[in-house]
PDB file of N, CA and C in Angstrom:
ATOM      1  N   UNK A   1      -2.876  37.108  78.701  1.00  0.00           N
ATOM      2  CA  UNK A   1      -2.910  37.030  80.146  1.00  0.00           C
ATOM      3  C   UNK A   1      -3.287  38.402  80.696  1.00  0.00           C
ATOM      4  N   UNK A   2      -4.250  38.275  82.134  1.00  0.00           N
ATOM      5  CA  UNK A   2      -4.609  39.794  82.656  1.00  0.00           C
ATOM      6  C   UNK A   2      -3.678  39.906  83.609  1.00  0.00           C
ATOM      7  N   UNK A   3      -3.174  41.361  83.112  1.00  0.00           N
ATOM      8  CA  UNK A   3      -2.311  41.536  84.308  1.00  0.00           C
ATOM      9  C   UNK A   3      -2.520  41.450  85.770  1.00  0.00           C
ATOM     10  N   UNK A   4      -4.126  42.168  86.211  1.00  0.00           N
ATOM     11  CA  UNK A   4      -4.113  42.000  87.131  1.00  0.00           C
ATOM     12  C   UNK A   4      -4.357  40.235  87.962  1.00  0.00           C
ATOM     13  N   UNK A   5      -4.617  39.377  87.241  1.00  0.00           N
ATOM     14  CA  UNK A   5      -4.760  38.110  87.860  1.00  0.00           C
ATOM     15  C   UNK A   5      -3.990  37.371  87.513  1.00  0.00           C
ATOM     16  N   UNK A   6      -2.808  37.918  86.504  1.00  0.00           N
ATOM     17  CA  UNK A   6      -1.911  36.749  85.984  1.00  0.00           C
ATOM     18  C   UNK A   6      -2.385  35.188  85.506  1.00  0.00           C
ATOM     19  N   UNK A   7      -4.113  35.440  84.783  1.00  0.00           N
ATOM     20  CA  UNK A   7      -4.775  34.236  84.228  1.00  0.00           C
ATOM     21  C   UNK A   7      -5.055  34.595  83.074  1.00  0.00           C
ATOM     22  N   UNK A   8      -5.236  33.749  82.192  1.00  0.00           N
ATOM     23  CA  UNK A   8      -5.345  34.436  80.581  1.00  0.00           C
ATOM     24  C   UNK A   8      -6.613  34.728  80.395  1.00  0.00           C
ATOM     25  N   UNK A   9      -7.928  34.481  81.469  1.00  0.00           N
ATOM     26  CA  UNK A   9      -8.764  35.383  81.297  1.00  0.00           C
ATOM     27  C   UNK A   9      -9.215  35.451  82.613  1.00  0.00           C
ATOM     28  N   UNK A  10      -9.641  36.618  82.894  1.00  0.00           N
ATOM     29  CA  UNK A  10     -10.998  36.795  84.266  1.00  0.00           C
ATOM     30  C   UNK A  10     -12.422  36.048  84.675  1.00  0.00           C
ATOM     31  N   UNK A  11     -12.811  34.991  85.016  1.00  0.00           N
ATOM     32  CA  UNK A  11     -13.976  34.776  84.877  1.00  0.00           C
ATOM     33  C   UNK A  11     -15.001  35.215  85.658  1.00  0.00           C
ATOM     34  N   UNK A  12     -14.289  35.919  86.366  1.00  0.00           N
ATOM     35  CA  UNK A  12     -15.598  36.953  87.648  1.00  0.00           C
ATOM     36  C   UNK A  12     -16.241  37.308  87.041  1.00  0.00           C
ATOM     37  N   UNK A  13     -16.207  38.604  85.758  1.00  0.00           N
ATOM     38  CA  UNK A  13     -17.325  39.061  85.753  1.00  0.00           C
ATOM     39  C   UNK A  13     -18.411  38.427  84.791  1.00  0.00           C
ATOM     40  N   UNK A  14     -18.299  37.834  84.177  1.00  0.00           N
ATOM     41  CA  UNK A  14     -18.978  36.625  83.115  1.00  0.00           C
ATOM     42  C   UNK A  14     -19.879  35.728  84.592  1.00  0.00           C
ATOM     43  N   UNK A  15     -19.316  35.186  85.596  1.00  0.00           N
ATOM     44  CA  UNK A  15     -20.145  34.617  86.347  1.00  0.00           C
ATOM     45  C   UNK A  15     -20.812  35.398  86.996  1.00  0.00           C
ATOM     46  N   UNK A  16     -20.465  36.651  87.562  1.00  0.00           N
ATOM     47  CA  UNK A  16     -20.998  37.676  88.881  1.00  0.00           C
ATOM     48  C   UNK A  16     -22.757  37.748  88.039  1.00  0.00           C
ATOM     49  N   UNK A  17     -22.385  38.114  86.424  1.00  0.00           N
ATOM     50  CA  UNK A  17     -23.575  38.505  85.367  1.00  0.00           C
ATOM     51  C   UNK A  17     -24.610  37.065  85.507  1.00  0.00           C
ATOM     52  N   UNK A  18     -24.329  35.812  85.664  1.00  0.00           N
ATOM     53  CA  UNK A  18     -24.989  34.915  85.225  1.00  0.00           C
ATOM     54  C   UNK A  18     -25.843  34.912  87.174  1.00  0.00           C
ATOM     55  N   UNK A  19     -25.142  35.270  88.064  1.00  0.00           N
ATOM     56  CA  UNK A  19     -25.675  34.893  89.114  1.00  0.00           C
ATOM     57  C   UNK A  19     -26.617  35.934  89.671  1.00  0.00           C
ATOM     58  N   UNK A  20     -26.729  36.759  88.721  1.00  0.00           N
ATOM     59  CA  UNK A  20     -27.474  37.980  88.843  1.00  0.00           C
ATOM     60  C   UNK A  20     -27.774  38.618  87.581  1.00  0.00           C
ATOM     61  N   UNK A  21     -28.547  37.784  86.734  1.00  0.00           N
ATOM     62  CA  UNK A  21     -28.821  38.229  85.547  1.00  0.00           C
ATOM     63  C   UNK A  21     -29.899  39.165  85.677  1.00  0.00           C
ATOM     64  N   UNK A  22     -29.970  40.272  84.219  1.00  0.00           N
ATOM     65  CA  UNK A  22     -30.836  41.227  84.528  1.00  0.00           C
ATOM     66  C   UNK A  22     -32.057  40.558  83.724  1.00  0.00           C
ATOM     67  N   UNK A  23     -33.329  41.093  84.279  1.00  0.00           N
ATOM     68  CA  UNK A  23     -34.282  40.871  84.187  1.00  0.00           C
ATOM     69  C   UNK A  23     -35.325  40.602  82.482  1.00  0.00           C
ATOM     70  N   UNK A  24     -34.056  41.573  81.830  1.00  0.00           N
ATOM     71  CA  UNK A  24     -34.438  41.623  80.371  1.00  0.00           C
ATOM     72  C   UNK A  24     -34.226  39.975  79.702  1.00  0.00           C
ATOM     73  N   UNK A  25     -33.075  39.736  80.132  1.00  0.00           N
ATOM     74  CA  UNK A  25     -32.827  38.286  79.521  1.00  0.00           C
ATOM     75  C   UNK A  25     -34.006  37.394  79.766  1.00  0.00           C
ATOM     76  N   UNK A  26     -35.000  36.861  80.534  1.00  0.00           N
ATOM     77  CA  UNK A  26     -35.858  36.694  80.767  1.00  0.00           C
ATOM     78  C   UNK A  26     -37.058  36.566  79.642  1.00  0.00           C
ATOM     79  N   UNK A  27     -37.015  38.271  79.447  1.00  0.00           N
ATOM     80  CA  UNK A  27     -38.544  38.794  78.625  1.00  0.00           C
ATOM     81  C   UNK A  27     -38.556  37.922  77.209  1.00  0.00           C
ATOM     82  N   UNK A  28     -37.094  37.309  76.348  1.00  0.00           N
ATOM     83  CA  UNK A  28     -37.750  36.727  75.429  1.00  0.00           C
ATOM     84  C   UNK A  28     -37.587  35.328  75.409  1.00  0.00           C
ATOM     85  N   UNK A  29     -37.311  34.531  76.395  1.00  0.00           N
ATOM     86  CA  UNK A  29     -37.376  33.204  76.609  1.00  0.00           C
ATOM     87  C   UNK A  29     -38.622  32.689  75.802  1.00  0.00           C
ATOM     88  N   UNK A  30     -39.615  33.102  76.205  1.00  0.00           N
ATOM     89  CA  UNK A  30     -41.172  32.695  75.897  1.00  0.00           C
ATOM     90  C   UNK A  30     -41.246  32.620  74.514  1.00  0.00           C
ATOM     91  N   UNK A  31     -40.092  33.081  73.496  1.00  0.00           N
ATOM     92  CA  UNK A  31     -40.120  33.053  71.855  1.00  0.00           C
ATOM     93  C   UNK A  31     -39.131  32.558  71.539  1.00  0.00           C
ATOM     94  N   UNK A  32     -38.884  31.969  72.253  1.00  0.00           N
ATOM     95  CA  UNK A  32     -37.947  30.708  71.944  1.00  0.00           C
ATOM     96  C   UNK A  32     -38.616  29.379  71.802  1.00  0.00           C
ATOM     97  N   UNK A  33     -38.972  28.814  70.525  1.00  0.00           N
ATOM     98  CA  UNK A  33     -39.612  27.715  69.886  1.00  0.00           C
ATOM     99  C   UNK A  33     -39.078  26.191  69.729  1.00  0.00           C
ATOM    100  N   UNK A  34     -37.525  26.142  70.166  1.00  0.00           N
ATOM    101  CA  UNK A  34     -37.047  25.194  69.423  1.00  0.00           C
ATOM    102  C   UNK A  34     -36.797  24.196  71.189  1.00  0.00           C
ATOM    103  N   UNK A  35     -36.775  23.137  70.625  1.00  0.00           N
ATOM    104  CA  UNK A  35     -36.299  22.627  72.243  1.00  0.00           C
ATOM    105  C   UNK A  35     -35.472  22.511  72.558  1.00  0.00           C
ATOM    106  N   UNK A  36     -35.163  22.636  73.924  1.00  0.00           N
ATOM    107  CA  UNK A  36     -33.882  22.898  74.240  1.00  0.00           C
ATOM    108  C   UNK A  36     -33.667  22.355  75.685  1.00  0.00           C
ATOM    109  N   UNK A  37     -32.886  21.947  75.992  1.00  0.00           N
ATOM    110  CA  UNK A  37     -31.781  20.675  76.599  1.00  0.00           C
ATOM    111  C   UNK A  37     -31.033  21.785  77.727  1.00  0.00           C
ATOM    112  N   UNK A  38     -31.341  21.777  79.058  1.00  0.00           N
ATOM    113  CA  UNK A  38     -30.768  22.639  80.128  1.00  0.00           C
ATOM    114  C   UNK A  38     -29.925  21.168  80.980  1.00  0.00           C
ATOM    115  N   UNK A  39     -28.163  21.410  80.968  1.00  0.00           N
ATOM    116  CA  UNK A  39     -27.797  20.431  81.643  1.00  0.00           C
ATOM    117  C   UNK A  39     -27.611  21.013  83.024  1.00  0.00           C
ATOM    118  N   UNK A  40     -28.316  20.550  84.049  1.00  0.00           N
ATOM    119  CA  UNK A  40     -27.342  21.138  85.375  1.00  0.00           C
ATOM    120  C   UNK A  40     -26.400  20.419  85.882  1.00  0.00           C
ATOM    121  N   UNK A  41     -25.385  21.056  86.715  1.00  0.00           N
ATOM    122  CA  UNK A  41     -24.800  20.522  87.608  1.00  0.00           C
ATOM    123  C   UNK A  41     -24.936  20.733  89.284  1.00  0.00           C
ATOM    124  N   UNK A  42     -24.818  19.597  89.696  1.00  0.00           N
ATOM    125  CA  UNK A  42     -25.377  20.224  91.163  1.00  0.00           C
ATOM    126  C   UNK A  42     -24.579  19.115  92.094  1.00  0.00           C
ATOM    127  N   UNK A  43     -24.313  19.407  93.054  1.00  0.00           N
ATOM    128  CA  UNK A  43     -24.720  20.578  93.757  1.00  0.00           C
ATOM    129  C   UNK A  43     -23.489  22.178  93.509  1.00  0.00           C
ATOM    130  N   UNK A  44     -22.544  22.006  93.011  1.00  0.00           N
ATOM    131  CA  UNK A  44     -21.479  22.944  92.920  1.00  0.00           C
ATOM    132  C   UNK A  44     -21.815  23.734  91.837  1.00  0.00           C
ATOM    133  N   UNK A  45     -22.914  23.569  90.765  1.00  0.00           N
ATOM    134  CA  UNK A  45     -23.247  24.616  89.821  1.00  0.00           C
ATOM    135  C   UNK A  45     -22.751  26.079  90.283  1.00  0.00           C
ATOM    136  N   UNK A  46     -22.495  27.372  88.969  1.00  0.00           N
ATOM    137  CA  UNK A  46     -22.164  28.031  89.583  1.00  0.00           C
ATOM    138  C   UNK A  46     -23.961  28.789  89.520  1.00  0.00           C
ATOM    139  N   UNK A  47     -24.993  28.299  89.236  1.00  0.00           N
ATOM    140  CA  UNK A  47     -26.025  28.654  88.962  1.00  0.00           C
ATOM    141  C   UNK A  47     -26.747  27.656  90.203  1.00  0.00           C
ATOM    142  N   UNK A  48     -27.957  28.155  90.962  1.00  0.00           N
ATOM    143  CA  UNK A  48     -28.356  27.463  91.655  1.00  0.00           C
ATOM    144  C   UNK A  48     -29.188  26.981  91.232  1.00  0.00           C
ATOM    145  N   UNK A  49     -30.001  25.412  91.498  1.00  0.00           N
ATOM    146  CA  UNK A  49     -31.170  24.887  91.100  1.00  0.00           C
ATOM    147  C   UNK A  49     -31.951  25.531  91.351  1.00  0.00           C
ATOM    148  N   UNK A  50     -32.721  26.637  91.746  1.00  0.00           N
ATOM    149  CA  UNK A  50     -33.702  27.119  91.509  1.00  0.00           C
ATOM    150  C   UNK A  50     -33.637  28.467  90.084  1.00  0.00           C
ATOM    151  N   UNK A  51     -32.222  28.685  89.817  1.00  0.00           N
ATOM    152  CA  UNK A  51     -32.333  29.388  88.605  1.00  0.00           C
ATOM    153  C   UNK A  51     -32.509  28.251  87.313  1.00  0.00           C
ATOM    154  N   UNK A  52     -32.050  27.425  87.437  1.00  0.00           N
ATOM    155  CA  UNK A  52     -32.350  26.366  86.534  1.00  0.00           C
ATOM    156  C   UNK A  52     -33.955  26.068  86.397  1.00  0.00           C
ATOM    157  N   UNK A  53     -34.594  25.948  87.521  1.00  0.00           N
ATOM    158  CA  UNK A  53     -36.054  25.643  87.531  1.00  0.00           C
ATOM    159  C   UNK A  53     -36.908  27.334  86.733  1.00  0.00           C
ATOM    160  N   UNK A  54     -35.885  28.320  86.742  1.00  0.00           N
ATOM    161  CA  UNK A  54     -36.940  29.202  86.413  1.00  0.00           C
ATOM    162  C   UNK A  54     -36.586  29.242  85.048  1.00  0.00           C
ATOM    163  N   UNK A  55     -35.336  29.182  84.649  1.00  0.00           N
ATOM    164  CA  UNK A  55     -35.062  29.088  83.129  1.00  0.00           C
ATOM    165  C   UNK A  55     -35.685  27.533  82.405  1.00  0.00           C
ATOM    166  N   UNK A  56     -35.854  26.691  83.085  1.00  0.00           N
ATOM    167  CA  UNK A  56     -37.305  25.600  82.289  1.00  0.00           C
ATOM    168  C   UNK A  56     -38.320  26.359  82.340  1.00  0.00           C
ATOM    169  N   UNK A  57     -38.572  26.725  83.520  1.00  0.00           N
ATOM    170  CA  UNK A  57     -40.185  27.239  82.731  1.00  0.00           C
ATOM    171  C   UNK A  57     -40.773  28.787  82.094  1.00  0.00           C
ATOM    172  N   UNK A  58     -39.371  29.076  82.016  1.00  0.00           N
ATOM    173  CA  UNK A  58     -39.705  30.756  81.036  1.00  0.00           C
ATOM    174  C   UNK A  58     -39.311  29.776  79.815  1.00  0.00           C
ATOM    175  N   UNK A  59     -38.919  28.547  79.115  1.00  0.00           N
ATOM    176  CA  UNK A  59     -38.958  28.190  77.840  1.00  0.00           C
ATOM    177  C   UNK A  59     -40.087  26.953  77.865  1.00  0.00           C
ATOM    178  N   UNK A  60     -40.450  27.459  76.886  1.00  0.00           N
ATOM    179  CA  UNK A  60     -41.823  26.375  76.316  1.00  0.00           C
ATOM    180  C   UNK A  60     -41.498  25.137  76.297  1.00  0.00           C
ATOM    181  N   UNK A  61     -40.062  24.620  75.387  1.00  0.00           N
ATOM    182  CA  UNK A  61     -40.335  23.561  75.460  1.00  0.00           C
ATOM    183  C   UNK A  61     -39.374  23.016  75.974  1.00  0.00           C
ATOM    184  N   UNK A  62     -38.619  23.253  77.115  1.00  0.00           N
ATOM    185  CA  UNK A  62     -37.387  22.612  77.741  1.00  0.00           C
ATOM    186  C   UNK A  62     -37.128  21.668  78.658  1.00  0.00           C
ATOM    187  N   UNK A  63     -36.333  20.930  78.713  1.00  0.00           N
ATOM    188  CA  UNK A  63     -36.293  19.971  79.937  1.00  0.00           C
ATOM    189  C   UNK A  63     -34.825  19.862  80.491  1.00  0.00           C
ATOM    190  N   UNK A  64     -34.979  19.823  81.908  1.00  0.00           N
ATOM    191  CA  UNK A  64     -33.888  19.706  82.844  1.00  0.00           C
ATOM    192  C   UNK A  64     -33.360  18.377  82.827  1.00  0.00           C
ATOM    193  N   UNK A  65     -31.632  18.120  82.785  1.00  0.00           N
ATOM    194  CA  UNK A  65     -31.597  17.028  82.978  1.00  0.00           C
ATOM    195  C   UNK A  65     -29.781  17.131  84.068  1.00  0.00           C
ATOM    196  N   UNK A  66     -30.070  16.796  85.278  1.00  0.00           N
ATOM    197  CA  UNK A  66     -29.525  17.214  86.261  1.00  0.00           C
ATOM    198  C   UNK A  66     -28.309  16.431  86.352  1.00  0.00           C
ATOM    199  N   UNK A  67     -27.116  16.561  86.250  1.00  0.00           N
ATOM    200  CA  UNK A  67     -25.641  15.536  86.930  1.00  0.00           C
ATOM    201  C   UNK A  67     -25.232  15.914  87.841  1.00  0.00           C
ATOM    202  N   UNK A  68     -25.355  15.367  89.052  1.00  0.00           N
ATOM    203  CA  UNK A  68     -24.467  15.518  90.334  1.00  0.00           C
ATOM    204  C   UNK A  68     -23.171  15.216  90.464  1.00  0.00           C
ATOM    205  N   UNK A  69     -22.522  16.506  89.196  1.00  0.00           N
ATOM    206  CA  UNK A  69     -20.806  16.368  89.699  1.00  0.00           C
ATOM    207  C   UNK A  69     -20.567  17.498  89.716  1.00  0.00           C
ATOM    208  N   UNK A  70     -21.589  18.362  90.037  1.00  0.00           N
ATOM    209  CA  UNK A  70     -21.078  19.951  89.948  1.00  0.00           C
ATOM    210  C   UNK A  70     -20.627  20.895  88.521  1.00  0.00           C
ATOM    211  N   UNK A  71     -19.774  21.691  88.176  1.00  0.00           N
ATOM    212  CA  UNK A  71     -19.579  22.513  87.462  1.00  0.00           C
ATOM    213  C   UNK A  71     -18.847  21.679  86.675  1.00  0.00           C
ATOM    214  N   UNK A  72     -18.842  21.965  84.714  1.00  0.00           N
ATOM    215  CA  UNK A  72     -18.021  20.852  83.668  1.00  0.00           C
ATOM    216  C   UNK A  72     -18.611  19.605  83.929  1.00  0.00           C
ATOM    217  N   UNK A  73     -19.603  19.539  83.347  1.00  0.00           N
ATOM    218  CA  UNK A  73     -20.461  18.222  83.539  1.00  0.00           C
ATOM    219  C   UNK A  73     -19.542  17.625  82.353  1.00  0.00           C
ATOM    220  N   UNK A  74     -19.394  17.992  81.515  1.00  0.00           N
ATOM    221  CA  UNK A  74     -18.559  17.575  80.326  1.00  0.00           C
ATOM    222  C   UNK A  74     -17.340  16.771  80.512  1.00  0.00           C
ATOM    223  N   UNK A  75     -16.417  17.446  81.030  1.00  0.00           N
ATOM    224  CA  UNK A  75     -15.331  17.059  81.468  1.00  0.00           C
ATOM    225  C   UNK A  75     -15.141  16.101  83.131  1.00  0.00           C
ATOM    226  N   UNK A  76     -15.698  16.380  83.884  1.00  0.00           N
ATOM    227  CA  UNK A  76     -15.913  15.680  85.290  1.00  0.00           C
ATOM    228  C   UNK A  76     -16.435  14.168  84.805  1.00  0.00           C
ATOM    229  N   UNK A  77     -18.157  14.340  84.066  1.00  0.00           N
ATOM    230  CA  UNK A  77     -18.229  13.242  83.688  1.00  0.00           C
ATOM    231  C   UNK A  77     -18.629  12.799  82.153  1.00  0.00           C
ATOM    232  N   UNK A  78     -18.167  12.763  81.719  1.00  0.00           N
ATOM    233  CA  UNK A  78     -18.110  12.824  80.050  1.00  0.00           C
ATOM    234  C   UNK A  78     -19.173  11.913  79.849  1.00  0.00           C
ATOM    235  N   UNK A  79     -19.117  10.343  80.498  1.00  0.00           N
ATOM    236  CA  UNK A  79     -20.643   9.348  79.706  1.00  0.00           C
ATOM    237  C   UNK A  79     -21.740   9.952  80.169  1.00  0.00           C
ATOM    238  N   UNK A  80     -21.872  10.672  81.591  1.00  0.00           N
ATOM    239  CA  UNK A  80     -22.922  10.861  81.962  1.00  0.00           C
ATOM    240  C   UNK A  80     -23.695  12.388  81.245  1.00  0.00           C
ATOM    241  N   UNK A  81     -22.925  13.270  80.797  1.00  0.00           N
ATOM    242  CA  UNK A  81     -22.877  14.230  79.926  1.00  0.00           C
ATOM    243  C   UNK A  81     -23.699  13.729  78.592  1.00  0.00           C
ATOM    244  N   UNK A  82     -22.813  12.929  77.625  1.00  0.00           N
ATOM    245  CA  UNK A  82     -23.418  12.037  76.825  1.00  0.00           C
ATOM    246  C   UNK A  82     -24.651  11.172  76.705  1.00  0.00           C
ATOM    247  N   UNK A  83     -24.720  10.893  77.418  1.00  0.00           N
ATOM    248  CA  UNK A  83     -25.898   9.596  78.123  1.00  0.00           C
ATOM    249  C   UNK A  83     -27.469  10.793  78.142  1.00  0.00           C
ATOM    250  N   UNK A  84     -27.218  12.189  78.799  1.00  0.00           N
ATOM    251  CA  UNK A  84     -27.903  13.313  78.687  1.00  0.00           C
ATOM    252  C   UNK A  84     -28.642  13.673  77.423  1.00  0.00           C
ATOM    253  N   UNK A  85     -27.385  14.014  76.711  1.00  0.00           N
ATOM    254  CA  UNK A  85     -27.395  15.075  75.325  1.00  0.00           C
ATOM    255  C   UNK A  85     -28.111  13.843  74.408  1.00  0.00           C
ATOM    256  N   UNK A  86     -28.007  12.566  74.529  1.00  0.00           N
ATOM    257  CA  UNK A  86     -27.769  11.473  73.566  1.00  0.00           C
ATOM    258  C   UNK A  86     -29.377  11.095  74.167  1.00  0.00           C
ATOM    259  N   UNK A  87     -29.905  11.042  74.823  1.00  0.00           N
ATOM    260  CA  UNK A  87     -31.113  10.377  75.422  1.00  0.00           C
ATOM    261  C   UNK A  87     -32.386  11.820  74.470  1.00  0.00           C
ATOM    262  N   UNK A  88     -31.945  12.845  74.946  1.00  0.00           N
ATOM    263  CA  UNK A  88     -32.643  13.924  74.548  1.00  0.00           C
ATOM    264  C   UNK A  88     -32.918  14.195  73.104  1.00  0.00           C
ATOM    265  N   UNK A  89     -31.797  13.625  72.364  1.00  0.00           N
ATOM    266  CA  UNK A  89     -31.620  13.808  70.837  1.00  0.00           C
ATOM    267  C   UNK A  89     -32.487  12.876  70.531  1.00  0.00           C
TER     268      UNK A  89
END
């Protein structure tokens, strides 16, 4: 547990980084070969749909596949999560 938040972890700064990622993360998307499966959540993502739209197309071969229950697509909606991962496979 952190003392200062009395939570067993902080998640500020892990998100503050994702909502303002630096620019390097970016540069090797483009060598990334394998395909790959971007789930969003929306509208409560903590990532906005337009960072989602730029991380499809800095990877070659990726595809968006969007659930409107917001953040923990997993847990909020588990078939529709599935139904995702399982369609793509």
């Amino acid at each position: 547990m952190t003392p200062a938040t009395g939570r067993r972890h902080d998640a500020g700064p892990p998100c503050a980084r994702l909502r303002t990622p630096q620019p390097e993360w970016r540069t090797g998307l483009s060598s990334i070969r394998a395909p790959t499966l971007i789930l969003a959540g929306e509208p409560r993502s903590h990532l906005g749909q337009s960072r989602y739209a730029l991380l499809e197309q800095a990877l070659p071969d990726a595809k968006t596949v969007t659930v409107s229950v917001g953040h923990r697509i997993h847990s909020r909606a588990p078939e529709r999560w599935l139904s995702g991962v399982s369609d793509w496979l």
